[in-house]
C-alpha atoms as a PDB file:
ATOM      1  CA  UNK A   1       0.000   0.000   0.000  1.00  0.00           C
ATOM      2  CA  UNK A   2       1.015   4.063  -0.606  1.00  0.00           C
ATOM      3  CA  UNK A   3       0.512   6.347   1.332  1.00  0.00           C
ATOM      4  CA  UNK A   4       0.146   9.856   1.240  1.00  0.00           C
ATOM      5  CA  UNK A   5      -0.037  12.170   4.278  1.00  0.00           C
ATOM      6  CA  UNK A   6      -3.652  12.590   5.501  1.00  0.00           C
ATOM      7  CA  UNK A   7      -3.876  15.025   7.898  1.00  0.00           C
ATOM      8  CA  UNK A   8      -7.169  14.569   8.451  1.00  0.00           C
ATOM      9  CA  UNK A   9      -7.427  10.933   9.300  1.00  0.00           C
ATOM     10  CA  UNK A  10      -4.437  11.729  11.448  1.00  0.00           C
ATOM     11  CA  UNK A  11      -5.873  14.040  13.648  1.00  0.00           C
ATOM     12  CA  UNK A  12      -9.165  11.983  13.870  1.00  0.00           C
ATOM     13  CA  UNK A  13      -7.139   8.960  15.535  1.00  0.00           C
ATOM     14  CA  UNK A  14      -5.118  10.611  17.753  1.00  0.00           C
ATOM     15  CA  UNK A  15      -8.334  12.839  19.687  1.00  0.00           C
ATOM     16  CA  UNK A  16     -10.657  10.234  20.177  1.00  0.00           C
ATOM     17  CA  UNK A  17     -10.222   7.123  18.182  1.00  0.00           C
ATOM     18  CA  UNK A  18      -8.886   3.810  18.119  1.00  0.00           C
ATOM     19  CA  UNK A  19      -9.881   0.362  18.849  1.00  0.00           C
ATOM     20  CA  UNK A  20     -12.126   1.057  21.514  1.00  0.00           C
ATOM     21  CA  UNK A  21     -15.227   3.655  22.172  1.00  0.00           C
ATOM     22  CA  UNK A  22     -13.783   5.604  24.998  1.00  0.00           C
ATOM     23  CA  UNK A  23     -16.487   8.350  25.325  1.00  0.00           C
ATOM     24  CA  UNK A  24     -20.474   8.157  26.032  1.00  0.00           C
ATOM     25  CA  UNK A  25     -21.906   8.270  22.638  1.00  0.00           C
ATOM     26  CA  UNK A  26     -25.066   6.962  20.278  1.00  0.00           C
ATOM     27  CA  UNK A  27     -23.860   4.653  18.008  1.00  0.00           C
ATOM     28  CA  UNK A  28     -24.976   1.719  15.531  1.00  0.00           C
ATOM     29  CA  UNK A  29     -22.668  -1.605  14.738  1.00  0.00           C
ATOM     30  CA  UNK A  30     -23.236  -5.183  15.300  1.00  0.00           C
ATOM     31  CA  UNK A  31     -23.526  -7.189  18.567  1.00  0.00           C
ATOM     32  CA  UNK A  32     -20.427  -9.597  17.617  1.00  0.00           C
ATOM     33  CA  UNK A  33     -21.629 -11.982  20.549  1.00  0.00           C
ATOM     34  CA  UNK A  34     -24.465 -12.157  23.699  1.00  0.00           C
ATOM     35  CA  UNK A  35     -22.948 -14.265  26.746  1.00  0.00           C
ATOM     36  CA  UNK A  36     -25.173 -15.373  29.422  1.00  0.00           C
ATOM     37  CA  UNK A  37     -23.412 -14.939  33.094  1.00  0.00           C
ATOM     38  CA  UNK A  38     -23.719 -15.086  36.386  1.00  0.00           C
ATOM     39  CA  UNK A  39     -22.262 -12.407  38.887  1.00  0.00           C
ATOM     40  CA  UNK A  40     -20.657 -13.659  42.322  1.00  0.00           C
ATOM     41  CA  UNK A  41     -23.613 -12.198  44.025  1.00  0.00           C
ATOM     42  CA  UNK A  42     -26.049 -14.969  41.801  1.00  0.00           C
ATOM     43  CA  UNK A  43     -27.238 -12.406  39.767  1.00  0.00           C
ATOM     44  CA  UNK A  44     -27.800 -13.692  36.346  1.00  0.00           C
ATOM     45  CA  UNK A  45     -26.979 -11.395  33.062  1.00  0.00           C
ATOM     46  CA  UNK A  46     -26.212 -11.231  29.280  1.00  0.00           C
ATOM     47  CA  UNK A  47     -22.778  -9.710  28.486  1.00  0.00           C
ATOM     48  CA  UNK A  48     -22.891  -8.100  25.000  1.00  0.00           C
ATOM     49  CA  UNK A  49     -20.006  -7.391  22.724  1.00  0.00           C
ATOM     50  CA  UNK A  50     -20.398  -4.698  20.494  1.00  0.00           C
ATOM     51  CA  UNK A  51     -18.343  -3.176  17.475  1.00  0.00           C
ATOM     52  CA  UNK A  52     -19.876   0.083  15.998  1.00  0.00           C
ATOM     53  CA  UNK A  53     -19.938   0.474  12.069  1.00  0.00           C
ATOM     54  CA  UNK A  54     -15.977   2.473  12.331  1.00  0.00           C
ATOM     55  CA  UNK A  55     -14.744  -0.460  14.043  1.00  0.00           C
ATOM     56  CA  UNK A  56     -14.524   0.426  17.458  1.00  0.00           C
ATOM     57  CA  UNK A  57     -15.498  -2.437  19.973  1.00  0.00           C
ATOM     58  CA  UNK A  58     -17.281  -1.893  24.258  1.00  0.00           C
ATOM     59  CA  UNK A  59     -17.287  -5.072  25.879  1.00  0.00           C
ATOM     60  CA  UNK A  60     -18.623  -6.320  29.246  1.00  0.00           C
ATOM     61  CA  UNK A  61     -22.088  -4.725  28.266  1.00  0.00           C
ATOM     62  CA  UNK A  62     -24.075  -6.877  30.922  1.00  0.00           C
ATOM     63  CA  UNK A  63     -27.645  -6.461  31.685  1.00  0.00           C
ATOM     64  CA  UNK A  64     -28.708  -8.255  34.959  1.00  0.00           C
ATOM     65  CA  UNK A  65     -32.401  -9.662  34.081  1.00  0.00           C
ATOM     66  CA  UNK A  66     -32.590 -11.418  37.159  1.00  0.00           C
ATOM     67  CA  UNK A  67     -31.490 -10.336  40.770  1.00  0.00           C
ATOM     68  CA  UNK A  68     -29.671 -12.689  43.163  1.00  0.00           C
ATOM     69  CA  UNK A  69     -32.717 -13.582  45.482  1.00  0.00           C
ATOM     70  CA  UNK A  70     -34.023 -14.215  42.249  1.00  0.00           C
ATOM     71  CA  UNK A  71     -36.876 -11.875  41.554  1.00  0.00           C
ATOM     72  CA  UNK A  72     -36.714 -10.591  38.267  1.00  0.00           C
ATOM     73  CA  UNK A  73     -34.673  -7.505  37.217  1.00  0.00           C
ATOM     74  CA  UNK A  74     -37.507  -5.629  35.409  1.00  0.00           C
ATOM     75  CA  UNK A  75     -35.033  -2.746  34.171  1.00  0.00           C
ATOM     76  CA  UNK A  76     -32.867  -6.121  32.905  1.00  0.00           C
ATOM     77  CA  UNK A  77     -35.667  -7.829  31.440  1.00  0.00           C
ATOM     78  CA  UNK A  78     -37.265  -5.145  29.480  1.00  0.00           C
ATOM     79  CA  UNK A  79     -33.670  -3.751  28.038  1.00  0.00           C
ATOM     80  CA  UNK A  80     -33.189  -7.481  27.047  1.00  0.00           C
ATOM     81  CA  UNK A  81     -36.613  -7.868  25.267  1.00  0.00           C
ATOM     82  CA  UNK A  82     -35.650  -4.151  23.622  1.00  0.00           C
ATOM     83  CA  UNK A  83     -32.734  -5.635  21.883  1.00  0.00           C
ATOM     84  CA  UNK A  84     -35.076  -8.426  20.732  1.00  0.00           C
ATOM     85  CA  UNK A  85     -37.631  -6.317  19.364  1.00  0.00           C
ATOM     86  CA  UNK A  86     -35.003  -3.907  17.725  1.00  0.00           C
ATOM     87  CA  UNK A  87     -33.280  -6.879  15.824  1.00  0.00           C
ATOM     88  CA  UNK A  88     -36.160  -9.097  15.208  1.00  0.00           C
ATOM     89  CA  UNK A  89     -35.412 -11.969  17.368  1.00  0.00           C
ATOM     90  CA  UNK A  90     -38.243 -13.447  18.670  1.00  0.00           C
ATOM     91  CA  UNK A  91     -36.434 -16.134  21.406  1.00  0.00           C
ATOM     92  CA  UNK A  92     -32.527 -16.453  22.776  1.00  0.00           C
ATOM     93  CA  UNK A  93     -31.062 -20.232  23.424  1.00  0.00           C
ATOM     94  CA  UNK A  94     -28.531 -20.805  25.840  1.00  0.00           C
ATOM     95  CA  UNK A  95     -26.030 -23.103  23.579  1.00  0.00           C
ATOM     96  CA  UNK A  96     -22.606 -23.551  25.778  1.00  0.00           C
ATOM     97  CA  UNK A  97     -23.607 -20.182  27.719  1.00  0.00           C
ATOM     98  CA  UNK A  98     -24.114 -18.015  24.019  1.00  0.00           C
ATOM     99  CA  UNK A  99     -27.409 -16.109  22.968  1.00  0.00           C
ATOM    100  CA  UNK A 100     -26.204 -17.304  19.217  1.00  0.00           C
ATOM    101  CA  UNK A 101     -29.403 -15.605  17.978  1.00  0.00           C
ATOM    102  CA  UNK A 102     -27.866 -12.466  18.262  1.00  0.00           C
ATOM    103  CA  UNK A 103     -24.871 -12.671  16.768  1.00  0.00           C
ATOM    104  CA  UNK A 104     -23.823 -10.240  14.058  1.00  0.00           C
ATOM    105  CA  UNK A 105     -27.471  -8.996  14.528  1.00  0.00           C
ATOM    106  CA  UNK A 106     -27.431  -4.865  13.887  1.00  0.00           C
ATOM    107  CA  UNK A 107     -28.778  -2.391  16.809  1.00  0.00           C
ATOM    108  CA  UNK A 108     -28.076   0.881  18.174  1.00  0.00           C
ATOM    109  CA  UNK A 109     -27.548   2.391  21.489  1.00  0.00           C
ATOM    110  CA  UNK A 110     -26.641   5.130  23.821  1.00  0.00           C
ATOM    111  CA  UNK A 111     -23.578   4.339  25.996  1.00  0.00           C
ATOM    112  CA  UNK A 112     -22.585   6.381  29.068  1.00  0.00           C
ATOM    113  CA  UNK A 113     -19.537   6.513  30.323  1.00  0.00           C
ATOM    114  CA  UNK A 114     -19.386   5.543  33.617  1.00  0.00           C
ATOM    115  CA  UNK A 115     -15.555   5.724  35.664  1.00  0.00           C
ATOM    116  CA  UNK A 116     -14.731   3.940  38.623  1.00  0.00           C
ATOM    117  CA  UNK A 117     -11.895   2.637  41.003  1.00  0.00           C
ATOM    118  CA  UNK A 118     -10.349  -0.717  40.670  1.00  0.00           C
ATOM    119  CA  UNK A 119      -9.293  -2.507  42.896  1.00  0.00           C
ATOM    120  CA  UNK A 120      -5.423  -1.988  42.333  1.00  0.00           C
ATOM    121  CA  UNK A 121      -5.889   1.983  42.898  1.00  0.00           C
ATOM    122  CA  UNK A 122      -5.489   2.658  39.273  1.00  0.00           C
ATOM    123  CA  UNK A 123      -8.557   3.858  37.483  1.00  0.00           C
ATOM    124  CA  UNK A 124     -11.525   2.349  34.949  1.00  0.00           C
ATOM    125  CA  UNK A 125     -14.226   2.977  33.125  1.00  0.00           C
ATOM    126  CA  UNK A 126     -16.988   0.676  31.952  1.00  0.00           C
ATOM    127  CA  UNK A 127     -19.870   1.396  29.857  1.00  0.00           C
ATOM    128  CA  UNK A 128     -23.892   1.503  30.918  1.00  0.00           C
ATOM    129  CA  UNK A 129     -26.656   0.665  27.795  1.00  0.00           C
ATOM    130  CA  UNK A 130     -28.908   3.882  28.492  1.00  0.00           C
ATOM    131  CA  UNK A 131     -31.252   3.146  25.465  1.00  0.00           C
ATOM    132  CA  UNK A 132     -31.858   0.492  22.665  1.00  0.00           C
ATOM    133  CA  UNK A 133     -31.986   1.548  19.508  1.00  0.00           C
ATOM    134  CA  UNK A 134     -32.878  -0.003  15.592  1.00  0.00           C
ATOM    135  CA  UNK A 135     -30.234   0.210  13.746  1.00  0.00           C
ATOM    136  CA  UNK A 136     -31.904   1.415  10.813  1.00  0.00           C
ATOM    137  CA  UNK A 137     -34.371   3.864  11.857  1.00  0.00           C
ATOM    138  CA  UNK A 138     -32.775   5.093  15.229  1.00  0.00           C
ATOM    139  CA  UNK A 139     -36.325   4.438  16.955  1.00  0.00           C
ATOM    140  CA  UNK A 140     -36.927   2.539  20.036  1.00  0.00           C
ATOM    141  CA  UNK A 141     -39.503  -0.212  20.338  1.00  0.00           C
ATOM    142  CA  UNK A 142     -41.946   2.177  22.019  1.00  0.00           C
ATOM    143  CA  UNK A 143     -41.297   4.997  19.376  1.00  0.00           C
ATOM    144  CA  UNK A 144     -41.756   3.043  16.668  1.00  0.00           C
ATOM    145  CA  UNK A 145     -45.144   1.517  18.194  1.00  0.00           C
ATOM    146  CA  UNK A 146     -46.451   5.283  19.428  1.00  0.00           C
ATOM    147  CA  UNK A 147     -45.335   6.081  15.740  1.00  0.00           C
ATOM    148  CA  UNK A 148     -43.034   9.122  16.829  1.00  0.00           C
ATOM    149  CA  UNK A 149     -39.762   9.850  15.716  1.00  0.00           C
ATOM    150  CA  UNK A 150     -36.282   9.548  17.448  1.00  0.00           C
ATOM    151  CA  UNK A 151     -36.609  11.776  20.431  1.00  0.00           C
ATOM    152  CA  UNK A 152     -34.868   9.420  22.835  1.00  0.00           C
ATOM    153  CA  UNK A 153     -31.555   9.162  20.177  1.00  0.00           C
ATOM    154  CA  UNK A 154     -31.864  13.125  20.202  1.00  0.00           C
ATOM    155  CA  UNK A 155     -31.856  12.930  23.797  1.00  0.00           C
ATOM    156  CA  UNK A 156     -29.096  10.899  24.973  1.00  0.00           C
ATOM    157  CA  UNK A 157     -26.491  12.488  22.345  1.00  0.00           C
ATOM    158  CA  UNK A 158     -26.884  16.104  23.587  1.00  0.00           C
ATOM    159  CA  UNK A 159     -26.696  14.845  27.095  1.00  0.00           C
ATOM    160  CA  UNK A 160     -23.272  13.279  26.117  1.00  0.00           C
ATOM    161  CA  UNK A 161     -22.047  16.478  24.587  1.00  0.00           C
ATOM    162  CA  UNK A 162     -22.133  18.340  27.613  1.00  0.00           C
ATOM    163  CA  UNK A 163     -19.816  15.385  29.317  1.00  0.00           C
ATOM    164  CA  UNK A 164     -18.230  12.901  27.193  1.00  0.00           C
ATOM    165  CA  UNK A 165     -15.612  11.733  29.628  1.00  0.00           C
ATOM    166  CA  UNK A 166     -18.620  10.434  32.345  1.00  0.00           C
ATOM    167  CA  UNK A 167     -18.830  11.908  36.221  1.00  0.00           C
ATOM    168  CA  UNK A 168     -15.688  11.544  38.535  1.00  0.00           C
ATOM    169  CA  UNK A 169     -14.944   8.295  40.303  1.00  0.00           C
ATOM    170  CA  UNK A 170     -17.348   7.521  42.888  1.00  0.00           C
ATOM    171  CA  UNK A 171     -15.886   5.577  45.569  1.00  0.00           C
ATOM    172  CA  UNK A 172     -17.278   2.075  45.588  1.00  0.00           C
ATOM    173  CA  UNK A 173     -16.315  -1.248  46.015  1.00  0.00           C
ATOM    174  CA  UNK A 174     -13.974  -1.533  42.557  1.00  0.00           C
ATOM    175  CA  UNK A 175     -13.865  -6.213  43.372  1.00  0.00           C
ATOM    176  CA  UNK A 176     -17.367  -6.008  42.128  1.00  0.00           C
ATOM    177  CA  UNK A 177     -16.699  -4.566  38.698  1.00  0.00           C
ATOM    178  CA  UNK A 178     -14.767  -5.857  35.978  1.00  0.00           C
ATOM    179  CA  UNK A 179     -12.357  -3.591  33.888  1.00  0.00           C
ATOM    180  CA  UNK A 180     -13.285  -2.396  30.282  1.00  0.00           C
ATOM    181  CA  UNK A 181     -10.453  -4.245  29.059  1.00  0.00           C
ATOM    182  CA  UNK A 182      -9.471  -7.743  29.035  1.00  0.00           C
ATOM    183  CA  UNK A 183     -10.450 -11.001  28.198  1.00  0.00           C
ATOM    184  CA  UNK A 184     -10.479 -12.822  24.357  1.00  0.00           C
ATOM    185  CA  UNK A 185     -11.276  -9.879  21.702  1.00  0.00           C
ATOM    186  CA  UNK A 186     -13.395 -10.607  18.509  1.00  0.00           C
ATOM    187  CA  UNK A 187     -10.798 -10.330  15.382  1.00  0.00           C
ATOM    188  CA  UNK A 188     -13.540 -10.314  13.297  1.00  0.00           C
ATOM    189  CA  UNK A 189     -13.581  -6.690  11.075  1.00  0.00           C
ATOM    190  CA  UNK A 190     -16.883  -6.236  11.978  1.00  0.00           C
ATOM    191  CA  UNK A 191     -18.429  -3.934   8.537  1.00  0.00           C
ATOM    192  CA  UNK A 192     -18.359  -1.489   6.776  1.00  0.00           C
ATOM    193  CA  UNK A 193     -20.205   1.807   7.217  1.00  0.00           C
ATOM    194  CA  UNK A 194     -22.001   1.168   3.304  1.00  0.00           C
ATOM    195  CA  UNK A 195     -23.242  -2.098   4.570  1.00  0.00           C
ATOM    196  CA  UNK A 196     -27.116  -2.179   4.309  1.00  0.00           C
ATOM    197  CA  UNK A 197     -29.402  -2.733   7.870  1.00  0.00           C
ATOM    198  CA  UNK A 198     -32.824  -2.852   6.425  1.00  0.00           C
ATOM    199  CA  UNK A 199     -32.570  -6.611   5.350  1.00  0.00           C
ATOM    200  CA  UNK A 200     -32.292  -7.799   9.022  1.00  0.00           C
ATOM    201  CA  UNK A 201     -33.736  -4.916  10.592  1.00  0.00           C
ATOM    202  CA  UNK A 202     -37.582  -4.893  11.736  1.00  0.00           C
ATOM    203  CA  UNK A 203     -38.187  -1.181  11.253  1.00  0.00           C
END
């Protein structure tokens, strides 16, 4: 390959990009691969990986659907059956502890930033799933039923703007969070930004 100097694509990867998302942001990509877990408190969850359409990969996205006296996690359960709506799958297996319905499926979502202590001193951050987004239309499963438009995607990005970087480090116990990075990363090259959503896409 030849290069000539781009300034441009320069300055983009040295203020902000990378392999990872490191800011709160709305985005669209591909879930690469849902995990079903279980936290040392019994809690059970399903860890998403995630690469958005530049490339750029958040792990560890876990929502808990069910708390660990066992009562259902209704903040869990309903982000859980938003990704299903948004991508079109209508039930999730547990084959060798993978949700392999999901894989390479597309969706959207806001991710916030959130910073915290680990337990070596040294600092982390981790990402939370704020909303749940179609990949095609931006809408969430109760926009697209009420029939309105994207508010929620409007929402959540101009709340990022004003603090990209997440609140300072609250002081909490940093054994019962795992860091952002780590563990077996997906090789795959995910897709490119011209590849088209509406074949797998509900609305």
């Amino acid at each position: 390959m030849n290069f000539q100097y781009d300034q441009r694509a320069a300055i983009d990867t040295s203020s902000g990009g990378g392999e990872y998302i490191t800011e709160s942001c709305v985005v669209r990509g591909l879930i690469q691969e849902a995990k079903w877990v279980k936290a040392n408190s019994g809690a059970l969850g399903l860890e998403i990986s995630f690469e958005s359409e530049s490339g750029q990969k958040a792990n560890y996205l876990t929502i808990y659907y069910q708390k660990k006296d066992g009562q259902r996690n209704e903040v869990g359960y309903g982000q859980i059956n938003q990704i299903m709506g948004c991508t079109g799958v209508q039930s999730l297996s547990n084959q060798n502890n993978y949700a392999i319905e999901l894989n390479r499926k597309p969706i959207a979502f806001a991710l916030e930033r959130e910073n915290y202590r680990k337990s070596d001193g040294n600092d982390g951050f981790r990402f939370q799933i704020k909303c749940i987004m179609s990949a095609n239309s931006w809408l969430t499963v109760a926009e697209h039923a009420s029939g309105s438009g994207p508010g929620d995607k409007e929402y959540w990005a101009a709340r990022f703007a004003q603090n990209p970087k997440g609140a300072p480090i609250r002081q909490q116990a940093a054994q019962q969070h795992q860091s952002y990075y780590g563990g077996q990363q997906n090789s795959d090259p995910g897709f490119a930004p011209s590849d088209d959503f509406d074949a797998d896409v509900p609305f």
